[in-house]
PDB file of N, CA and C in Angstrom:
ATOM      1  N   UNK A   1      94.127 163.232 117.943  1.00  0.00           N
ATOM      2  CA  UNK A   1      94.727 161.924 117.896  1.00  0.00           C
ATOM      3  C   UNK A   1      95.825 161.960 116.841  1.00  0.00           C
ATOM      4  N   UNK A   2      96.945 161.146 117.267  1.00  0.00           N
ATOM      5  CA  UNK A   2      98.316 161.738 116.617  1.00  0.00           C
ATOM      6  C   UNK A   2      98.051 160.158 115.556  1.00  0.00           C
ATOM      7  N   UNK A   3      98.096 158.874 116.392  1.00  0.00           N
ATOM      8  CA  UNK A   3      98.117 157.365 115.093  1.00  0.00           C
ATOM      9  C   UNK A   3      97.471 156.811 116.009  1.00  0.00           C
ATOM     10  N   UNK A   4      96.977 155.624 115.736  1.00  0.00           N
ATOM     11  CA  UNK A   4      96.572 154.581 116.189  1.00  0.00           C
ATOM     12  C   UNK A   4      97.496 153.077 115.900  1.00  0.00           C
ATOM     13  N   UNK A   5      97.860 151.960 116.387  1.00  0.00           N
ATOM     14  CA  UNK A   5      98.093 150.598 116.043  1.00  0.00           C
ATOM     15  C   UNK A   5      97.948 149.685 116.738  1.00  0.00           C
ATOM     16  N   UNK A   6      97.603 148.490 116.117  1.00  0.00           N
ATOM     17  CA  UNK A   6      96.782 147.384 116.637  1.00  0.00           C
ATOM     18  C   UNK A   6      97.902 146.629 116.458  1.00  0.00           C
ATOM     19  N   UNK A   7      97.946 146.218 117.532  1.00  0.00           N
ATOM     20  CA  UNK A   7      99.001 144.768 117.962  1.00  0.00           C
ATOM     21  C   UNK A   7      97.938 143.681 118.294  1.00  0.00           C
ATOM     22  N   UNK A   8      98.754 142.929 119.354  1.00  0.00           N
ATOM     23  CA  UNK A   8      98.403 141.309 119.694  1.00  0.00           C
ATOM     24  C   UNK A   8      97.230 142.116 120.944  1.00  0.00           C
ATOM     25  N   UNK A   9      96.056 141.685 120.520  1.00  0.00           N
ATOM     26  CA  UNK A   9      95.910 141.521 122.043  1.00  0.00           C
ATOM     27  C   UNK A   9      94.931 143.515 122.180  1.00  0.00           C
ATOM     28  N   UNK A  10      95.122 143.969 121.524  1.00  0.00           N
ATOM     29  CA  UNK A  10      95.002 145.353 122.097  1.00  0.00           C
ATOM     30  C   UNK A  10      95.099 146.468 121.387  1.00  0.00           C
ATOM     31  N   UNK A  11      95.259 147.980 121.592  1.00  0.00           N
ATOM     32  CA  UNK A  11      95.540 148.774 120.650  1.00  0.00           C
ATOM     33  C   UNK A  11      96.264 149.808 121.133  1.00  0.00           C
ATOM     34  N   UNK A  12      97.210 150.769 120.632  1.00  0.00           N
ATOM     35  CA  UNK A  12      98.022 151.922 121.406  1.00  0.00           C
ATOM     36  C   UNK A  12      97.204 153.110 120.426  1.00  0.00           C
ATOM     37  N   UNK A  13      96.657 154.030 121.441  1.00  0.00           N
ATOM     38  CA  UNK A  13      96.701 155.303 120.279  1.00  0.00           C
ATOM     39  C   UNK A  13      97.380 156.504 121.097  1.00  0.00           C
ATOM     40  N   UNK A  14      98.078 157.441 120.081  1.00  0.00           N
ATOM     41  CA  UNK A  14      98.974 158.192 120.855  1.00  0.00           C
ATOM     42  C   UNK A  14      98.220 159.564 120.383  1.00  0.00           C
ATOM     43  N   UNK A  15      97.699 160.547 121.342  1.00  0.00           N
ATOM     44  CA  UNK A  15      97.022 161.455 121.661  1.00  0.00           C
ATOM     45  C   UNK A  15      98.425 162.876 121.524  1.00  0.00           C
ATOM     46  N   UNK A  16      98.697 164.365 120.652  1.00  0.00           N
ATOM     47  CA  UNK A  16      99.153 165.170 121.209  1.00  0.00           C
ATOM     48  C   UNK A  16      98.370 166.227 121.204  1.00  0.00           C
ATOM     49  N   UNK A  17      99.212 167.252 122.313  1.00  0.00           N
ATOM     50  CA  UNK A  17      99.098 168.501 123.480  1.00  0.00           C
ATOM     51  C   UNK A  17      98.294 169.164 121.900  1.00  0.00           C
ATOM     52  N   UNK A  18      97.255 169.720 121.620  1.00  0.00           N
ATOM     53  CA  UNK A  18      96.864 171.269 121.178  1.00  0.00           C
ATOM     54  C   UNK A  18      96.654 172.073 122.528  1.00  0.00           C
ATOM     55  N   UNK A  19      97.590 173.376 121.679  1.00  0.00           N
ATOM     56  CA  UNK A  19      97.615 174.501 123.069  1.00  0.00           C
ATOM     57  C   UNK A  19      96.907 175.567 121.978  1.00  0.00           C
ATOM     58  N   UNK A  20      95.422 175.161 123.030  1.00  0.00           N
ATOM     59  CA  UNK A  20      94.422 176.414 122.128  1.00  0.00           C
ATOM     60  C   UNK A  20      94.049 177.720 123.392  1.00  0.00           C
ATOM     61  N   UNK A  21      94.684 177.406 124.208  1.00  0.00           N
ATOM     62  CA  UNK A  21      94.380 178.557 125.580  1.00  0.00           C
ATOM     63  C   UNK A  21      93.110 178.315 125.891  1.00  0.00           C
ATOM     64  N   UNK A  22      93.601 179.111 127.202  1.00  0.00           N
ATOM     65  CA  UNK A  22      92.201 179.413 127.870  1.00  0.00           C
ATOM     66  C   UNK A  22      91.964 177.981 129.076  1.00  0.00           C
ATOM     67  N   UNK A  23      93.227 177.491 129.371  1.00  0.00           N
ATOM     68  CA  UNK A  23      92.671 176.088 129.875  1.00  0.00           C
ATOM     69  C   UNK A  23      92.903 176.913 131.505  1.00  0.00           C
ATOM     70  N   UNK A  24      91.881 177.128 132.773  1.00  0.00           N
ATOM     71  CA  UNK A  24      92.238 177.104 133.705  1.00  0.00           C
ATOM     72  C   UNK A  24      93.108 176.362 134.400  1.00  0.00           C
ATOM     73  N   UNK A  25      93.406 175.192 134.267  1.00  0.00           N
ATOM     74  CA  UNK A  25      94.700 174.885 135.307  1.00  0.00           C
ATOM     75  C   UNK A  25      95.714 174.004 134.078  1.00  0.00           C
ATOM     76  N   UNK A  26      96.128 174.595 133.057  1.00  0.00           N
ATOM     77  CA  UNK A  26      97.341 174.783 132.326  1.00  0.00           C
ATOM     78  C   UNK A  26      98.413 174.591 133.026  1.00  0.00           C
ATOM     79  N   UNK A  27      98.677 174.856 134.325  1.00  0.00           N
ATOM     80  CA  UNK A  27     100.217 174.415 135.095  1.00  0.00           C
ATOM     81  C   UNK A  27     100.012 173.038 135.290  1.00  0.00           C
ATOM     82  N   UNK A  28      98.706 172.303 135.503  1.00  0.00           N
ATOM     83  CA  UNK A  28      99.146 170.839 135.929  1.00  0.00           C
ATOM     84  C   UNK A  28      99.801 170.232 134.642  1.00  0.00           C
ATOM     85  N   UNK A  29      99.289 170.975 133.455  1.00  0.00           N
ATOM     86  CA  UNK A  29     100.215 169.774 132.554  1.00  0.00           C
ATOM     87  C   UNK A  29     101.458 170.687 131.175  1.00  0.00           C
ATOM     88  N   UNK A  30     101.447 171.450 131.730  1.00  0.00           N
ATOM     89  CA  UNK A  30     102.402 172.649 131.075  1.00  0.00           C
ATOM     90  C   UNK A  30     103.764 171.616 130.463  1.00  0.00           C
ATOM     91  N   UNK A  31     103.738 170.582 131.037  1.00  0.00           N
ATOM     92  CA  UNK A  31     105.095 170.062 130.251  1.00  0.00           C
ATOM     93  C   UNK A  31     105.160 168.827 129.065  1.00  0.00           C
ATOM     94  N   UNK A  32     103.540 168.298 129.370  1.00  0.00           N
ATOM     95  CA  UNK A  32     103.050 167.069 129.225  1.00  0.00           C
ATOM     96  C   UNK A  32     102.176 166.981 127.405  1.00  0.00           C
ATOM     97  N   UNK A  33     103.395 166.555 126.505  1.00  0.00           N
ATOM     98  CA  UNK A  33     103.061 166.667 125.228  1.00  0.00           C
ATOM     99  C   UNK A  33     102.498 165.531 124.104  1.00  0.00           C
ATOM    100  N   UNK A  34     102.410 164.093 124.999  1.00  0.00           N
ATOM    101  CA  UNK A  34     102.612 163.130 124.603  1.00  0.00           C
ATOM    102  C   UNK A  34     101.396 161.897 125.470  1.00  0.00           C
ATOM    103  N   UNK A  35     100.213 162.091 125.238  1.00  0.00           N
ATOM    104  CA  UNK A  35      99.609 160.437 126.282  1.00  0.00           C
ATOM    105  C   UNK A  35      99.342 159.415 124.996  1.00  0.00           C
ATOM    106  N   UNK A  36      99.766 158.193 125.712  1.00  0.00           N
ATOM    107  CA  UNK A  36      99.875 157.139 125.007  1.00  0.00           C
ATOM    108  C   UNK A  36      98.800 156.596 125.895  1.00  0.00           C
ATOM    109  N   UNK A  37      97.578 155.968 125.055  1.00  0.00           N
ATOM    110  CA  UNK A  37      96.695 154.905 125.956  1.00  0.00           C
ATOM    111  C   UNK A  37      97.086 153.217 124.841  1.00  0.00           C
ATOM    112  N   UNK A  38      96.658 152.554 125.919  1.00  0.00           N
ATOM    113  CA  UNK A  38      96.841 150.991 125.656  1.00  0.00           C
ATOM    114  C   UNK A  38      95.143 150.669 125.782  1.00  0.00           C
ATOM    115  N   UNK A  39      94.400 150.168 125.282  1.00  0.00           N
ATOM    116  CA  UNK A  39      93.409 149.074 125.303  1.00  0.00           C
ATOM    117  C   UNK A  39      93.115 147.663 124.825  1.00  0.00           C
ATOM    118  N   UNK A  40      92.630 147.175 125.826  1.00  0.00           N
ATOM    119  CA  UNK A  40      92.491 145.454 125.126  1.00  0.00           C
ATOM    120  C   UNK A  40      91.284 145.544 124.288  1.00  0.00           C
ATOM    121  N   UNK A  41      91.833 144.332 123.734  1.00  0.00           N
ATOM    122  CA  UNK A  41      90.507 144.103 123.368  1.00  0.00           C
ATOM    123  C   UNK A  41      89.273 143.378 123.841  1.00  0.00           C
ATOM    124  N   UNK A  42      88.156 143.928 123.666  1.00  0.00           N
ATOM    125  CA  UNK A  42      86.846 143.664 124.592  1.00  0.00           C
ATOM    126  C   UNK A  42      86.574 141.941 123.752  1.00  0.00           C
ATOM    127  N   UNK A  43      86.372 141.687 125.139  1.00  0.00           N
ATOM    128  CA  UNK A  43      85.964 139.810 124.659  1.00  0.00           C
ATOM    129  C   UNK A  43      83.893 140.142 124.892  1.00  0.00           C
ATOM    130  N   UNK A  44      83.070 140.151 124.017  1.00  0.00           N
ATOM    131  CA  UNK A  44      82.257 139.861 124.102  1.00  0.00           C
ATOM    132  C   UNK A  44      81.262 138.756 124.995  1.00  0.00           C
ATOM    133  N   UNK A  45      82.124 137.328 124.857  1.00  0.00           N
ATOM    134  CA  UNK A  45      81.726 136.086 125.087  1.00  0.00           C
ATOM    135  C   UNK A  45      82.233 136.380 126.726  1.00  0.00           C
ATOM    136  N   UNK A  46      83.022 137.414 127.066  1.00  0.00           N
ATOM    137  CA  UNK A  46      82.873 136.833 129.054  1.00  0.00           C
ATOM    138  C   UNK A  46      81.891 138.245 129.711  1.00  0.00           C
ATOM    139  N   UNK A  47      81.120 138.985 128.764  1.00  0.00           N
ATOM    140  CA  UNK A  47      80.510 139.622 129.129  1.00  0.00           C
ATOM    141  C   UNK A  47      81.103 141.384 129.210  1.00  0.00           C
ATOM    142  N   UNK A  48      82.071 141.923 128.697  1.00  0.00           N
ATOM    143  CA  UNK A  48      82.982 143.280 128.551  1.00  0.00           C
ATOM    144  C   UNK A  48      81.945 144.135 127.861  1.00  0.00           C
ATOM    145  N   UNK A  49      81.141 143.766 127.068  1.00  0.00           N
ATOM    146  CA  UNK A  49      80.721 144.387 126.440  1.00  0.00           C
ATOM    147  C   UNK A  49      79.327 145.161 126.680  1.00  0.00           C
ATOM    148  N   UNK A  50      78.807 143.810 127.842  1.00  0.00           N
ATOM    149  CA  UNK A  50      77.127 144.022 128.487  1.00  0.00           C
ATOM    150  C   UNK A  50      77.303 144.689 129.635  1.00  0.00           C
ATOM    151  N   UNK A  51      78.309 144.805 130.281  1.00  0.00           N
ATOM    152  CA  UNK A  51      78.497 145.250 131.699  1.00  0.00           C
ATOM    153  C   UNK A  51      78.286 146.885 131.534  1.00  0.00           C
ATOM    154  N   UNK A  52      77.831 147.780 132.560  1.00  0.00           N
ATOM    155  CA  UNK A  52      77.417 148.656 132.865  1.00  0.00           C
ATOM    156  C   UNK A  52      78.778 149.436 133.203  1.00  0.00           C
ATOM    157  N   UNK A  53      79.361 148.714 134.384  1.00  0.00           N
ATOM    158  CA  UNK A  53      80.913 148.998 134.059  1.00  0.00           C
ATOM    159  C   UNK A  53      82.364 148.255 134.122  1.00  0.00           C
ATOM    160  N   UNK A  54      82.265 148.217 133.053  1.00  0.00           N
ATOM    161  CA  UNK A  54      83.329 147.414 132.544  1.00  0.00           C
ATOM    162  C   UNK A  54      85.238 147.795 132.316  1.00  0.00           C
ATOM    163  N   UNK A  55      85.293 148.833 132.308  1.00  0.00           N
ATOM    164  CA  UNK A  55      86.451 149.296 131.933  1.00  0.00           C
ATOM    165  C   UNK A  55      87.137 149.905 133.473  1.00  0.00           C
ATOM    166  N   UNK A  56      88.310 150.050 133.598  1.00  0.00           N
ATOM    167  CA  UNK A  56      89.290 150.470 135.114  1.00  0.00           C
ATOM    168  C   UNK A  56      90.558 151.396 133.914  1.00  0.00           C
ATOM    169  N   UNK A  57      91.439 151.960 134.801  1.00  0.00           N
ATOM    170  CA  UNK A  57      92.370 152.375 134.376  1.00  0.00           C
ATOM    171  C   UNK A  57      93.847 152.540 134.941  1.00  0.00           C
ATOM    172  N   UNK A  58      94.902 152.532 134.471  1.00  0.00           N
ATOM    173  CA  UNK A  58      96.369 152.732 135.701  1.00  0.00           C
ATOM    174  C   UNK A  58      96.402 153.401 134.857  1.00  0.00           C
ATOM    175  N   UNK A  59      96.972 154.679 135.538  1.00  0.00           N
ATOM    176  CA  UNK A  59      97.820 156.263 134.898  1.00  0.00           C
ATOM    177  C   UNK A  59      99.070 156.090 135.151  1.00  0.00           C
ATOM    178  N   UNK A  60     100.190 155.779 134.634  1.00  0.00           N
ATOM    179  CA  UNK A  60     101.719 155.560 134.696  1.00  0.00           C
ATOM    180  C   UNK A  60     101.711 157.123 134.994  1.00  0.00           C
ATOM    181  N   UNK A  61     102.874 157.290 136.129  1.00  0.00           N
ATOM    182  CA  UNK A  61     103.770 158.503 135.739  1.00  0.00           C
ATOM    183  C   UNK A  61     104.105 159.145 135.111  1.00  0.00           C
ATOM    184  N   UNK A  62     103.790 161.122 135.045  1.00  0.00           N
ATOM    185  CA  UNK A  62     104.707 161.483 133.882  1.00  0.00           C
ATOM    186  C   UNK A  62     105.809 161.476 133.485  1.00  0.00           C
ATOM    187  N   UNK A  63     106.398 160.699 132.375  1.00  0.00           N
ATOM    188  CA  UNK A  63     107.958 160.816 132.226  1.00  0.00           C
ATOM    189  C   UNK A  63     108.281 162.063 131.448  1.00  0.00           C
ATOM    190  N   UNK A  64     108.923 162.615 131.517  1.00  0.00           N
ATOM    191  CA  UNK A  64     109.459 164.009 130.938  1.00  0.00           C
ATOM    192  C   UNK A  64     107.995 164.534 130.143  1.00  0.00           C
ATOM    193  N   UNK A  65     107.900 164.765 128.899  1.00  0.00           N
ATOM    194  CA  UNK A  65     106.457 164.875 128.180  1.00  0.00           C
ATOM    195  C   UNK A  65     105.525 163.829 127.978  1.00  0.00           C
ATOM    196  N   UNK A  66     105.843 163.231 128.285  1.00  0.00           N
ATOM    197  CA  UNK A  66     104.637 161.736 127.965  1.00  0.00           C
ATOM    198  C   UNK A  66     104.155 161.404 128.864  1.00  0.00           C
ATOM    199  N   UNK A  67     102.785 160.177 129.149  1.00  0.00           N
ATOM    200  CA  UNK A  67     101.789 159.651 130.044  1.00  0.00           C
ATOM    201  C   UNK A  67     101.346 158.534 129.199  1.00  0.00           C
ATOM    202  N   UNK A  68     101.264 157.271 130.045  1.00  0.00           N
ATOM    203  CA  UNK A  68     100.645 156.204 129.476  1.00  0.00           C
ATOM    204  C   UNK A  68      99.509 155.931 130.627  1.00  0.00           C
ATOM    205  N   UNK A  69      98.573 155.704 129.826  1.00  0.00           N
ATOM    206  CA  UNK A  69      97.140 155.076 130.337  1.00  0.00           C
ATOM    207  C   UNK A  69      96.651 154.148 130.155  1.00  0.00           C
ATOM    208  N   UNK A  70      96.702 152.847 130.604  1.00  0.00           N
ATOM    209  CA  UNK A  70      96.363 151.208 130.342  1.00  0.00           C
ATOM    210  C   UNK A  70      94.716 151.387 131.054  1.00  0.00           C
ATOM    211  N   UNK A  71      93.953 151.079 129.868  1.00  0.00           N
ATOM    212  CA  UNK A  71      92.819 150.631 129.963  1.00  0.00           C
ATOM    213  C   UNK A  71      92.446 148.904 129.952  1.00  0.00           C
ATOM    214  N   UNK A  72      91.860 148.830 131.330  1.00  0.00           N
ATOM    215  CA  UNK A  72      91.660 147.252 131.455  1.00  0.00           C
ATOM    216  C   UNK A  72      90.425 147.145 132.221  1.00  0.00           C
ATOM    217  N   UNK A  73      90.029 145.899 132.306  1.00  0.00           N
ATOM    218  CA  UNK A  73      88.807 145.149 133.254  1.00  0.00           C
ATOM    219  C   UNK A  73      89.379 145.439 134.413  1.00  0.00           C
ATOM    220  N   UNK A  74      87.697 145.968 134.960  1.00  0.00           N
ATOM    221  CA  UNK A  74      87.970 146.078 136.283  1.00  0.00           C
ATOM    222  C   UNK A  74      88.243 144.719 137.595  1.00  0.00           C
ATOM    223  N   UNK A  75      88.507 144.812 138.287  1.00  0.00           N
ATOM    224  CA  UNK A  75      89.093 144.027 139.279  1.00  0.00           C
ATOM    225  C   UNK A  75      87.703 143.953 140.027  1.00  0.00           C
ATOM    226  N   UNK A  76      87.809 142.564 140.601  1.00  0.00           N
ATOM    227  CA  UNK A  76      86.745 142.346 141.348  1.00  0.00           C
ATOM    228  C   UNK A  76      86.471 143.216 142.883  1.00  0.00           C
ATOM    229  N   UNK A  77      85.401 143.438 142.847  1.00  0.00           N
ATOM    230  CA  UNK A  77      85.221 144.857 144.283  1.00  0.00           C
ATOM    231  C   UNK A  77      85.842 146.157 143.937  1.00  0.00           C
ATOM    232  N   UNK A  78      86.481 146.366 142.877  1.00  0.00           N
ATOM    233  CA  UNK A  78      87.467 147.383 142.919  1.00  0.00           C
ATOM    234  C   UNK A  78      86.240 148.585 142.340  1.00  0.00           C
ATOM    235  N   UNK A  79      86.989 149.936 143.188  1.00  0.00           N
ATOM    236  CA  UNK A  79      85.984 151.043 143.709  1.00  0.00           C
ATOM    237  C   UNK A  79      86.684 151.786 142.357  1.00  0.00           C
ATOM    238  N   UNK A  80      85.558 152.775 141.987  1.00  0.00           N
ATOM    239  CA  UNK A  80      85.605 154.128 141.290  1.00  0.00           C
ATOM    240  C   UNK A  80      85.720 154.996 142.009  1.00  0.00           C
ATOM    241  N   UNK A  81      86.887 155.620 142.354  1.00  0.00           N
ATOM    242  CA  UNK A  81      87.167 157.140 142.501  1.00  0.00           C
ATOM    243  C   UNK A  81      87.673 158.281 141.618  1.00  0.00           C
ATOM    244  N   UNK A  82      87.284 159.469 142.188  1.00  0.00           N
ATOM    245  CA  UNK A  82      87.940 160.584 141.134  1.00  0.00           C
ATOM    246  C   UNK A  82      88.342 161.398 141.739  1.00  0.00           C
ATOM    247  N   UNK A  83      89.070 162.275 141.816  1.00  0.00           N
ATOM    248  CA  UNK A  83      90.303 163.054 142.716  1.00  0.00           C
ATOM    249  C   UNK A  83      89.737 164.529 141.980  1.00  0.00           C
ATOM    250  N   UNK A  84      89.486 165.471 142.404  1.00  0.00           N
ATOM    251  CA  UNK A  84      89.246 166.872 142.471  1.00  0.00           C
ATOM    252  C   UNK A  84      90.420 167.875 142.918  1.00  0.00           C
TER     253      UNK A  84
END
């Protein structure tokens, strides 16, 4: 973890690349030096905190070295998948 800061509402922490080897698929992110995540903050009182699962995510595009990841409440019905 590179910093953390707390704004209105949420927090940014900006994550960089250690290249310690040995990563089998090293080409998917060979360029990618920089993820920035966003999180809100968890409201206790509407229940974020008791839920089993509570958290969703949007992966922005890589722009040149960087990636942003907005962590939010999930959407109603909205499915968990994971891509292999």
């Amino acid at each position: 973890m590179e910093n953390v800061t707390f704004g209105d509402g949420g927090i940014w922490s900006t994550y960089t690349k250690d290249d310690i080897g040995g990563c089998s698929r090293a080409k998917a992110i060979k360029n990618l030096e920089h993820v920035r995540v966003f999180s809100q903050k968890l409201e206790p009182d509407i229940g974020q905190i008791k839920a089993l699962r509570r958290q969703c995510c949007d992966i922005s595009p890589s722009f040149n070295e960087s990636m942003v990841i907005s962590i939010r409440q999930c959407g109603t019905d909205e499915l968990i998948s994971m891509h292999f």
